[in-house]
Structure formats: C-alpha cells, structure tokens
C-alpha atoms as a PDB file:
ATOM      1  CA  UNK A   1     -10.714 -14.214  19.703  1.00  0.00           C
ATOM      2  CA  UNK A   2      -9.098 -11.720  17.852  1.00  0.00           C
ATOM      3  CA  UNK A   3      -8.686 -11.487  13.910  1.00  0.00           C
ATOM      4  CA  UNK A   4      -4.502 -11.406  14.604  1.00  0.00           C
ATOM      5  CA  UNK A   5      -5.419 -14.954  16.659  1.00  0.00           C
ATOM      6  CA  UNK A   6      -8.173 -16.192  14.183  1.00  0.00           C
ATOM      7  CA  UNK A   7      -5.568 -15.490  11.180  1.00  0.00           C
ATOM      8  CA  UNK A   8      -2.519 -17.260  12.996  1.00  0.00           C
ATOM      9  CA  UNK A   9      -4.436 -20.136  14.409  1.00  0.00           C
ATOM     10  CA  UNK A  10      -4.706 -23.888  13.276  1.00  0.00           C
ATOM     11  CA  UNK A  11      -6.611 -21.884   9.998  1.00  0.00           C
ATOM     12  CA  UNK A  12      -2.904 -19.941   9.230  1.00  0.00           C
ATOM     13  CA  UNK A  13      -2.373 -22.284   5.960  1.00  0.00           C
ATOM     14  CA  UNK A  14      -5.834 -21.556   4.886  1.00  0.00           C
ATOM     15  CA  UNK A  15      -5.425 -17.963   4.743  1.00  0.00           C
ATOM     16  CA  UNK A  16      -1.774 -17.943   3.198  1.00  0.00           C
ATOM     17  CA  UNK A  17      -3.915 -19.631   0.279  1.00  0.00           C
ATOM     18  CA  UNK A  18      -6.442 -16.529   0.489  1.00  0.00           C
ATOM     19  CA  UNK A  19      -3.249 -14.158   0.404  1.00  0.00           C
ATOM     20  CA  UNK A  20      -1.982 -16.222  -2.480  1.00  0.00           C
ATOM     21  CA  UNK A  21      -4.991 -16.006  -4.290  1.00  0.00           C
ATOM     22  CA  UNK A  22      -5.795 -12.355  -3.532  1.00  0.00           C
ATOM     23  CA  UNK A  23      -2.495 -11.456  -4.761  1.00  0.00           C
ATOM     24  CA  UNK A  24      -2.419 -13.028  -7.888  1.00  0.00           C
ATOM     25  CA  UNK A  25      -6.235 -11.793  -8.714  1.00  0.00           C
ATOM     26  CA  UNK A  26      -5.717  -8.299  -7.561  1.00  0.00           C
ATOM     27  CA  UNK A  27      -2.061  -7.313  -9.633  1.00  0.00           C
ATOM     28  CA  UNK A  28      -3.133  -8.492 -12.725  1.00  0.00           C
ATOM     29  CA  UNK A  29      -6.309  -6.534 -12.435  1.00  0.00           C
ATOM     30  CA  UNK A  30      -4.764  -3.277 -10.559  1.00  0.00           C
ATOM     31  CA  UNK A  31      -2.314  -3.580 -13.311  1.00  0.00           C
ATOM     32  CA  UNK A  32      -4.525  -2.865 -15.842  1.00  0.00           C
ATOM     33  CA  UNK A  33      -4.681   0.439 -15.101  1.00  0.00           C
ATOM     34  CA  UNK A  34      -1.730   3.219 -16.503  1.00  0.00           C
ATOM     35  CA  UNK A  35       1.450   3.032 -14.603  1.00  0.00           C
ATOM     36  CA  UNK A  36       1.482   7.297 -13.311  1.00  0.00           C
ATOM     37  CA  UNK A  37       5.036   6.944 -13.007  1.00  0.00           C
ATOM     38  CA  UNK A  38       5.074   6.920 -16.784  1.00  0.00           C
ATOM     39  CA  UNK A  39       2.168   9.659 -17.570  1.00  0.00           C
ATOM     40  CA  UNK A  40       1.574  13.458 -16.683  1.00  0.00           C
ATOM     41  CA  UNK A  41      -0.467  13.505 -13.747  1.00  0.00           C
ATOM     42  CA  UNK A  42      -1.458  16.807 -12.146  1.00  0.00           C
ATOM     43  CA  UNK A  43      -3.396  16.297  -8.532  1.00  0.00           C
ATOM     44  CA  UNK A  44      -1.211  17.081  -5.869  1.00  0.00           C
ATOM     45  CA  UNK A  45      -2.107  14.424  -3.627  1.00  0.00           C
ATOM     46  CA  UNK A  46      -1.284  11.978  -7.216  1.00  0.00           C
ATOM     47  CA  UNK A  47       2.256  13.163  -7.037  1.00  0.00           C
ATOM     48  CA  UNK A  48       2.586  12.814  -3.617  1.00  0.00           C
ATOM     49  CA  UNK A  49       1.242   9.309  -3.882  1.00  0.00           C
ATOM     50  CA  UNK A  50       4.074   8.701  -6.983  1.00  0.00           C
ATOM     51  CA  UNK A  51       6.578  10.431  -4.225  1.00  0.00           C
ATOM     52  CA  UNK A  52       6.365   7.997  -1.859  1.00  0.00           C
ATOM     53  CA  UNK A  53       5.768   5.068  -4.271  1.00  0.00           C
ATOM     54  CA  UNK A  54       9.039   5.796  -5.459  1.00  0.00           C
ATOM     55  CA  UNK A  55      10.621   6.541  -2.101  1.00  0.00           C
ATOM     56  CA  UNK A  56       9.395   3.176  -0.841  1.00  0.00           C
ATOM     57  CA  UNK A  57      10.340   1.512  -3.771  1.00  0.00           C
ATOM     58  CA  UNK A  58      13.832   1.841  -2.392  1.00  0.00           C
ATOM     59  CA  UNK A  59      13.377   0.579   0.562  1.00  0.00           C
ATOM     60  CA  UNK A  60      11.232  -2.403  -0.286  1.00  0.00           C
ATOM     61  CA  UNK A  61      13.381  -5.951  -1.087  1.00  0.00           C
ATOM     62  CA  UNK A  62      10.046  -7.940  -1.237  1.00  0.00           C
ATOM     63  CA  UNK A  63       9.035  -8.425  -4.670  1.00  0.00           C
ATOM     64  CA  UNK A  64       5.584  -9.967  -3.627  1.00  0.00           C
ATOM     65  CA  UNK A  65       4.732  -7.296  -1.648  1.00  0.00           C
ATOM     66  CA  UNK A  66       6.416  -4.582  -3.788  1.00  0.00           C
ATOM     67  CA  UNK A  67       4.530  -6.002  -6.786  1.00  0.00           C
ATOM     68  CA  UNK A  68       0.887  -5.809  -4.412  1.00  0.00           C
ATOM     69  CA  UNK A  69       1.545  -2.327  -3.297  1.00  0.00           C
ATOM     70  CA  UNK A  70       2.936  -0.888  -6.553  1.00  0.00           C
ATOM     71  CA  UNK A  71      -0.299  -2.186  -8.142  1.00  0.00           C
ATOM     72  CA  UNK A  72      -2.864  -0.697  -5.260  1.00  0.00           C
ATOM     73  CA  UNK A  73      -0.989   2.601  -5.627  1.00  0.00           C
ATOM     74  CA  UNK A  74      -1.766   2.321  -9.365  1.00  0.00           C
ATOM     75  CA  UNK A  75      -5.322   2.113  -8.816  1.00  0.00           C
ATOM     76  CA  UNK A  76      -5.577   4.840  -6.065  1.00  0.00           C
ATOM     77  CA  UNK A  77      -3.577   7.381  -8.413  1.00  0.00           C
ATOM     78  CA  UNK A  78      -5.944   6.148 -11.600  1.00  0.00           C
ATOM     79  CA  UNK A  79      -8.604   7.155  -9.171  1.00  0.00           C
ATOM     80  CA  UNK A  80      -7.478  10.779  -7.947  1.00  0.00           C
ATOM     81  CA  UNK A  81      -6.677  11.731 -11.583  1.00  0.00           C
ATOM     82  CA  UNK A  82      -9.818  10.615 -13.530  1.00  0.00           C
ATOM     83  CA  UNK A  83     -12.697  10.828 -11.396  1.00  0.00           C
ATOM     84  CA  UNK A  84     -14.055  13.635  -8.672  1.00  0.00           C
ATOM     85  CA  UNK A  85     -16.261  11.241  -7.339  1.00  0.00           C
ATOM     86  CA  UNK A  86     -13.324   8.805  -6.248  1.00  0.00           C
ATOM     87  CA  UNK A  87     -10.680  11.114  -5.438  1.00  0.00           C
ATOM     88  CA  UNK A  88     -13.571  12.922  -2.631  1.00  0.00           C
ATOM     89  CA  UNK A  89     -13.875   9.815  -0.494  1.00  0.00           C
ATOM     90  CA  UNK A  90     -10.128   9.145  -1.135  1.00  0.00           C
ATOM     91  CA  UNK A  91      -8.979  12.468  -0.126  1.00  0.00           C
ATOM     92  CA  UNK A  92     -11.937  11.415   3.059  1.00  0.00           C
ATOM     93  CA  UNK A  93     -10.298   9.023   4.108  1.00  0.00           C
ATOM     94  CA  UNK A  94      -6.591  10.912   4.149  1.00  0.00           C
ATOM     95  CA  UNK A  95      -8.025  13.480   6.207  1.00  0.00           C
ATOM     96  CA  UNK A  96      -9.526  10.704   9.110  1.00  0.00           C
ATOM     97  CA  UNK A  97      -6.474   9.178   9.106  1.00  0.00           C
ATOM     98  CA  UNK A  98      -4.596  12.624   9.816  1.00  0.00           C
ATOM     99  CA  UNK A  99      -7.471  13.863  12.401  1.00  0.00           C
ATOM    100  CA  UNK A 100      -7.302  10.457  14.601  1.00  0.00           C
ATOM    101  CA  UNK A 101      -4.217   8.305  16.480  1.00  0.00           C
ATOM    102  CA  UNK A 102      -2.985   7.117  13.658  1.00  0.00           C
ATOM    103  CA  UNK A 103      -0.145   4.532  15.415  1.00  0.00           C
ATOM    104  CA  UNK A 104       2.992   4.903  13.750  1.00  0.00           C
ATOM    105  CA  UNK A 105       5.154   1.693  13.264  1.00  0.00           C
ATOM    106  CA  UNK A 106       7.021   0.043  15.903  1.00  0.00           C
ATOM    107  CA  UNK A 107      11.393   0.724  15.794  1.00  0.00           C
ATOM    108  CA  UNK A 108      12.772  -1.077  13.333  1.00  0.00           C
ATOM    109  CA  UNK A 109      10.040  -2.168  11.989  1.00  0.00           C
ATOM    110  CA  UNK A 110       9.434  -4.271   9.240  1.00  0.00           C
ATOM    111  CA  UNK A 111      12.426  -6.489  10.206  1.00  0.00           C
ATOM    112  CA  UNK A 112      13.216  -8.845   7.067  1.00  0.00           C
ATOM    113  CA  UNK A 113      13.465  -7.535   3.255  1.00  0.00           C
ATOM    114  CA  UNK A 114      13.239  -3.957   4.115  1.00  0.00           C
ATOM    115  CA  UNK A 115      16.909  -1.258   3.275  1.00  0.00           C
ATOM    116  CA  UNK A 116      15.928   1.171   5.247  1.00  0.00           C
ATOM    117  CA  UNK A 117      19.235   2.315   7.822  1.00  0.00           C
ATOM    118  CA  UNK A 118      18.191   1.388  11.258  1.00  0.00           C
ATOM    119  CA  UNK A 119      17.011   2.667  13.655  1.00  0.00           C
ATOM    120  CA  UNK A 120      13.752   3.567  11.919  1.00  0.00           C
ATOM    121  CA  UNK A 121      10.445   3.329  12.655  1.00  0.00           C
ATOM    122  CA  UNK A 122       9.124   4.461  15.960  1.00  0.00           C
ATOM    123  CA  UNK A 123       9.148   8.414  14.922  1.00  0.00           C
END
C-alpha cells in the first residue's frame, strides 16, 4: 500500500488529528524564533528564502497553512543566519533538489485558497 493510500484510508480521521496536533505543537515552537522579515539578515540564500516567503504570502488564502509554512520558513532562515553547521546541510539539501527531477506542480495546482491567476503551475 502506499503512504498516499495508508493516509486516506479508513485511518484518514486519525491522521487529520496528527496534522492537528503537529500544527499546533510545531508554530508555537517555530515561532519562537525571530521573525527575518523584521531583522537584518545577510545570507543570500536567507533573503531569497524572505523573497519567496513574501511572494507566497500573496498567493496563499489558507491561514492554517500560511501560519505552518510562515513558521518553518522562520526556523530555516534562523538556521542559515546563525549557525555554519545548519546552513551546510541546508544549503545540501538545495543543491540535491536542483541536481535531481525535481517534479514541478501539476496546472493549476493547488486548486482551493490559493490567488494565484490561472493557468499556473505546470511550468
């Protein structure tokens, strides 16, 4: 079976719960760290990563999910700033992603809560 199947099966509420309960332990803790979009921050890949936070923050109308990836972006940027030893397997696994078949998202993809003009996705 696959983990899409074993996730969506007769088991679906019980992992909703997980989601639930991931959510609301990771934020609070993620948010602990110092929002970059309100510091100086000089790595390159940092201001990228505050680029496209902000970009995306346009385009998400999710506040769950907004909330979840703000905070994860938080802690990633925290991360590349403050500590060599971090940002190196960070930066790691940027560059794997870039070397392999990284599949883009499907057209029009996601479909609900998202403002992004259509058609996108796909590219």
């Amino acid at each position: 079976m696959t983990l899409k199947h074993i996730i969506n099966s007769h088991e679906r509420d019980k992992f909703i719960r997980v989601n639930e309960r991931l959510f609301g332990m990771v934020t609070p803790i993620a948010n602990m760290f110092p929002d970059p979009r309100k510091h100086e921050i000089f790595h390159p890949n940092s201001k990228r990563l505050v680029a496209i936070l902000e970009k995306y923050l346009e385009l998400e109308d999710n506040p769950r999910i907004e909330r979840v990836i703000t905070a994860v972006v938080r802690v990633v940027v925290a991360k590349l700033e403050h500590s060599p030893n971090w940002r190196d397997r960070i930066l790691w696994w940027g560059e794997k992603l870039r070397e392999g078949d990284w599949k883009i998202r499907s057209l029009n993809h996601p479909e609900r809560d998202w403002n992004e003009t259509k058609p996108y996705g796909g590219r």
